[in-house]
Protein backbone atom coordinates (compact mmCIF):
# COMPACT_ATOMS: atom_id res chain seq x y z
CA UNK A 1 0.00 0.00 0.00
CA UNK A 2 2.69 2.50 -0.33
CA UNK A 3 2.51 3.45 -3.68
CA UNK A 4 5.51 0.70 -5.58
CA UNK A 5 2.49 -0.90 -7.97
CA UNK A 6 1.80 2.56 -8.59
CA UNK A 7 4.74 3.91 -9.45
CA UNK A 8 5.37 0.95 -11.78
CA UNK A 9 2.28 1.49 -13.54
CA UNK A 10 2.81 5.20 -13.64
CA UNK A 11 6.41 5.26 -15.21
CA UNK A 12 4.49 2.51 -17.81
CA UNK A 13 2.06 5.13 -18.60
CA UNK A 14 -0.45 2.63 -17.49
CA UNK A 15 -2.11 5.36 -15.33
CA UNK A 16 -1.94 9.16 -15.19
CA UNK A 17 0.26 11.01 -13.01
CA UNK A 18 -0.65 14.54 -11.32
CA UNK A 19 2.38 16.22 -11.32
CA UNK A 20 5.90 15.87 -12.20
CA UNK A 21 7.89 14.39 -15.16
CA UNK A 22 8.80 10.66 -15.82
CA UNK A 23 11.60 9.89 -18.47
CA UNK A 24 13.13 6.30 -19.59
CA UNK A 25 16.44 6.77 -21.66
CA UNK A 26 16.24 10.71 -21.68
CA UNK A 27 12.50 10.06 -23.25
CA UNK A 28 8.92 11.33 -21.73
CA UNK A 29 7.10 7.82 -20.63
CA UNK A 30 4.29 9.20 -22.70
CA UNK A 31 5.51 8.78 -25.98
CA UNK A 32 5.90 4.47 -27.12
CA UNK A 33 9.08 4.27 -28.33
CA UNK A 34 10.24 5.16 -24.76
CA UNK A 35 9.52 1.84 -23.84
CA UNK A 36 10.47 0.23 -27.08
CA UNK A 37 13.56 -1.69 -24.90
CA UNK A 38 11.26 -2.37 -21.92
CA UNK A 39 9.71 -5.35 -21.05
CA UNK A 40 7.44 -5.65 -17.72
CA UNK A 41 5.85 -8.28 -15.23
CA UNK A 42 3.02 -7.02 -13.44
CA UNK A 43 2.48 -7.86 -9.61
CA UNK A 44 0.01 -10.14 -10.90
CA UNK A 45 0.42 -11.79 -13.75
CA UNK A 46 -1.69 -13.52 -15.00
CA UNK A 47 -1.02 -15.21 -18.85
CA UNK A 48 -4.07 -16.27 -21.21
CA UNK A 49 -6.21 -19.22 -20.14
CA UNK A 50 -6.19 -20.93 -23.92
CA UNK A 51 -2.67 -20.63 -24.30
CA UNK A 52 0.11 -23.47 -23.70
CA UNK A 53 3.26 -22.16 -21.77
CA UNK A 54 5.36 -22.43 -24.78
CA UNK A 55 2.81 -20.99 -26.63
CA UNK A 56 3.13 -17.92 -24.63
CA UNK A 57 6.62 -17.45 -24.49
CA UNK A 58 6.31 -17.55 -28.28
CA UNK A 59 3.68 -14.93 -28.62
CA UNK A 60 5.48 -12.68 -26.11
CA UNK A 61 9.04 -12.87 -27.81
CA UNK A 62 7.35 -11.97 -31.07
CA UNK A 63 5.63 -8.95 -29.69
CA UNK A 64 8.65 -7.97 -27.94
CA UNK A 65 10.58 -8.80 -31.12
CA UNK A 66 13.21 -10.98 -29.83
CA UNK A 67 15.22 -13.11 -32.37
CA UNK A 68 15.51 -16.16 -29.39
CA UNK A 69 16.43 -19.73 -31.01
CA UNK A 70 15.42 -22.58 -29.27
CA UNK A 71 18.63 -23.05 -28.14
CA UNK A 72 18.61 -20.02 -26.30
CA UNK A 73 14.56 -20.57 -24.80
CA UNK A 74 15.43 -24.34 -23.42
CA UNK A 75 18.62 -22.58 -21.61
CA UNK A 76 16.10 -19.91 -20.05
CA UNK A 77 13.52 -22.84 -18.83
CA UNK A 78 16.62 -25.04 -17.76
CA UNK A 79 18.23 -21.73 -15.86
CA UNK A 80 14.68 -21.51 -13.80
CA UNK A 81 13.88 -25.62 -13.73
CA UNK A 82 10.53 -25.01 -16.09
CA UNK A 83 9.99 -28.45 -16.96
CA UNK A 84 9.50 -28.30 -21.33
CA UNK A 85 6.74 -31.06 -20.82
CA UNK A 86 5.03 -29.22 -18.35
CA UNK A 87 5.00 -25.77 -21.21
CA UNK A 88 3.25 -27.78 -23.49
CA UNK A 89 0.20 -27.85 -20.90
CA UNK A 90 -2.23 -25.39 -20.76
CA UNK A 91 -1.20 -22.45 -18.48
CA UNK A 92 -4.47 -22.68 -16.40
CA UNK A 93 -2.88 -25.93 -15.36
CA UNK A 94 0.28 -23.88 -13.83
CA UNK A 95 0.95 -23.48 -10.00
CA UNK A 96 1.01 -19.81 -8.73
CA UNK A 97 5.00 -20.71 -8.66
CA UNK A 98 5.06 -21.90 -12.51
CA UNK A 99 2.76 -19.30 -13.90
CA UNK A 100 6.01 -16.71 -12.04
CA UNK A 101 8.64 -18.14 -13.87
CA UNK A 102 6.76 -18.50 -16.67
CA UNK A 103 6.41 -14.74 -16.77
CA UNK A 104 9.88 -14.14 -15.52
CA UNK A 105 11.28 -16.51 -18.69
CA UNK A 106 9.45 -13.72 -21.02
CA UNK A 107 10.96 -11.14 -19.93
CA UNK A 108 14.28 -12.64 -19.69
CA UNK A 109 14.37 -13.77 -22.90
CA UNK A 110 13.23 -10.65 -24.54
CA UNK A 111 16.56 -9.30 -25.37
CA UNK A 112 15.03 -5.40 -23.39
CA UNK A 113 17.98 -3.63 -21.95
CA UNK A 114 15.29 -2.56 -19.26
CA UNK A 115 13.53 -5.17 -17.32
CA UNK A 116 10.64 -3.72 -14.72
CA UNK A 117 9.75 -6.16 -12.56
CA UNK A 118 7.00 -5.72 -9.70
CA UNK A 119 7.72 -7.83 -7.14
CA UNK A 120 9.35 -10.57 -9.23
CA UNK A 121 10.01 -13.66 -6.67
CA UNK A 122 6.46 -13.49 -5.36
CA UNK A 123 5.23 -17.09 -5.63
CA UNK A 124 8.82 -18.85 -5.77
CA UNK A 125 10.12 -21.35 -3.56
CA UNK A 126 13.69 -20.92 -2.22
CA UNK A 127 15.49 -22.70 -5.10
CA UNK A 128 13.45 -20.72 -7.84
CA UNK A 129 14.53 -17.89 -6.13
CA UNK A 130 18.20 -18.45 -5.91
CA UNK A 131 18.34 -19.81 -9.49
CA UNK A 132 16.17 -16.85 -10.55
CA UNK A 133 18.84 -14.45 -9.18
CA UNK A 134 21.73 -16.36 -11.02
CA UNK A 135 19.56 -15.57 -14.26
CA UNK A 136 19.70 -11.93 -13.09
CA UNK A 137 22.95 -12.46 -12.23
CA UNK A 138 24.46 -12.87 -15.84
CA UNK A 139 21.86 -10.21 -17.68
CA UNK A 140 23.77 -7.54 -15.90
CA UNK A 141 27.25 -8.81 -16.97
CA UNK A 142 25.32 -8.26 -20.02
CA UNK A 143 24.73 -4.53 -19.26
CA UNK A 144 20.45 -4.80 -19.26
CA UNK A 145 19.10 -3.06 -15.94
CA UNK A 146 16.70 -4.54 -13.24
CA UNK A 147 14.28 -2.30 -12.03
CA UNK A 148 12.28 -4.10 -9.20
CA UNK A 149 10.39 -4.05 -6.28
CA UNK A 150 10.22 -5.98 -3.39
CA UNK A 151 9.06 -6.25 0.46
CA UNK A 152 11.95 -8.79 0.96
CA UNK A 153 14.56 -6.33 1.86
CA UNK A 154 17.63 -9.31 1.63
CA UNK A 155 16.88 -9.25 -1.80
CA UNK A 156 17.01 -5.71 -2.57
CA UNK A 157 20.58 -5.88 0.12
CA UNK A 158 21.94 -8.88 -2.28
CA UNK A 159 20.90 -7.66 -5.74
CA UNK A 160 20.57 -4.07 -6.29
CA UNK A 161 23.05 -1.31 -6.63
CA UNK A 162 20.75 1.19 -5.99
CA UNK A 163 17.52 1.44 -4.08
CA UNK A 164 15.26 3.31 -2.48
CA UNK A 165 12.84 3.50 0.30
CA UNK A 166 9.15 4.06 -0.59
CA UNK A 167 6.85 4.49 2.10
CA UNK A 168 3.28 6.42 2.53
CA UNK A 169 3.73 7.59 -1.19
CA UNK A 170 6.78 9.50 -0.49
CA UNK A 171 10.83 8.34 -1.31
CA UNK A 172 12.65 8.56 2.43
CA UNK A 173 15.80 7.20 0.54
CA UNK A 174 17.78 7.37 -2.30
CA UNK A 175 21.22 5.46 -3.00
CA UNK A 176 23.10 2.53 -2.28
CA UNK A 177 22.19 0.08 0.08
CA UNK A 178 25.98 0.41 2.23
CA UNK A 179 24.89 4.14 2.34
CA UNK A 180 21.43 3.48 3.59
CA UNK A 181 23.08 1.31 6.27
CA UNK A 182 25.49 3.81 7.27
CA UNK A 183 23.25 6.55 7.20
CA UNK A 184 20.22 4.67 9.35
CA UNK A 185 23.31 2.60 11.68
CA UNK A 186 22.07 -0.70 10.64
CA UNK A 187 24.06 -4.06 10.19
CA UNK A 188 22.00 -4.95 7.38
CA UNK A 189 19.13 -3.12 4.81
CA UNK A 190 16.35 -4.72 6.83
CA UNK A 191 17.59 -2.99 10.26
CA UNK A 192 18.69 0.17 8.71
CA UNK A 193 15.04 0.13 7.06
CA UNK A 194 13.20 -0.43 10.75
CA UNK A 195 15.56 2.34 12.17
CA UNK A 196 14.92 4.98 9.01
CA UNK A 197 11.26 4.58 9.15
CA UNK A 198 11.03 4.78 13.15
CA UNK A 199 12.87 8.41 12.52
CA UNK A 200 10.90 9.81 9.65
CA UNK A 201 7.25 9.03 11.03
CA UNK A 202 8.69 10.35 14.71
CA UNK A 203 9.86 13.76 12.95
């Protein structure tokens, strides 16, 4: 409830914003080719009933316009452990932990220098999860960029080279996670989090 789905959705131009400006590569987010090299997983995603896993990875790479071989697609289900047999079923037929990687496969294999992800790991067990962060792992030796949110503050202390702080609708913080540490005297993001939040809502 603090605004990160809405932010996402907002630099998407899925919804309107009231004031302010909102640019991806030097671009306004209202004009399409701004998010030409984006690709996005909502916070609930939710792929088409009729289609067969494979089937949708197929469909999305083609509207993304991704040149992936099969090669390349069987290395992306083997990275996360989706089973090939199990993307020929129907995607109704998917676990809430399938239909996740399923998603997260898309985006990974769209070739987008710009992934957005909203909450990405929601759904995975602890092995999807660590093998999901290897994937993430090699796209940025690759030089894409992960923008993602998350409530599991680990994660953001493992993965991310920048972060911030969203809470109530407003940005308390801004930079690295060390300096959020230092600055909030916490031995790790989720303490320095407990102690930053404890001083902005007593100010």
């Amino acid at each position: 409830g603090s605004g990160k789905s809405t932010l996402i959705k907002s630099i998407l131009d899925l919804i309107g914003i009231n004031a302010g400006k909102i640019s991806i590569h030097g671009c306004s987010h209202r004009k399409v080719n701004s998010r030409e090299n984006v690709a996005y997983l909502p916070d609930r995603f939710s792929p088409p009933a009729h289609l067969r896993g494979l089937d949708f990875i197929q469909y999305m790479l083609r509207l993304h316009g991704s040149d992936c071989n099969q090669k390349k697609i069987e290395a992306v289900l083997d990275g996360l452990e989706l089973d090939k047999s199990v993307m020929q079923e129907s995607v109704n037929k998917l676990s809430k932990g399938m239909t996740q990687k399923l998603g997260l496969a898309t985006c990974l294999l769209s070739g987008k220098s710009l992934l957005i992800l909203d909450e990405p790991m929601s759904g995975l067990d602890p092995r999807a999860r660590v093998l999901f962060k290897k994937q993430l792992a090699q796209l940025k030796q690759q030089g894409a960029t992960v923008f993602f949110s998350s409530h599991v503050l680990a994660d953001v202390e493992e993965m991310a080279d920048t972060m911030a702080v969203l809470h109530n609708s407003k940005i308390y913080f801004s930079g690295s996670p060390e300096a959020f540490k230092q600055q909030y005297q916490g031995k790790n993001v989720e303490q320095a989090y407990m102690n930053c939040i404890e001083d902005k809502v007593g100010s």
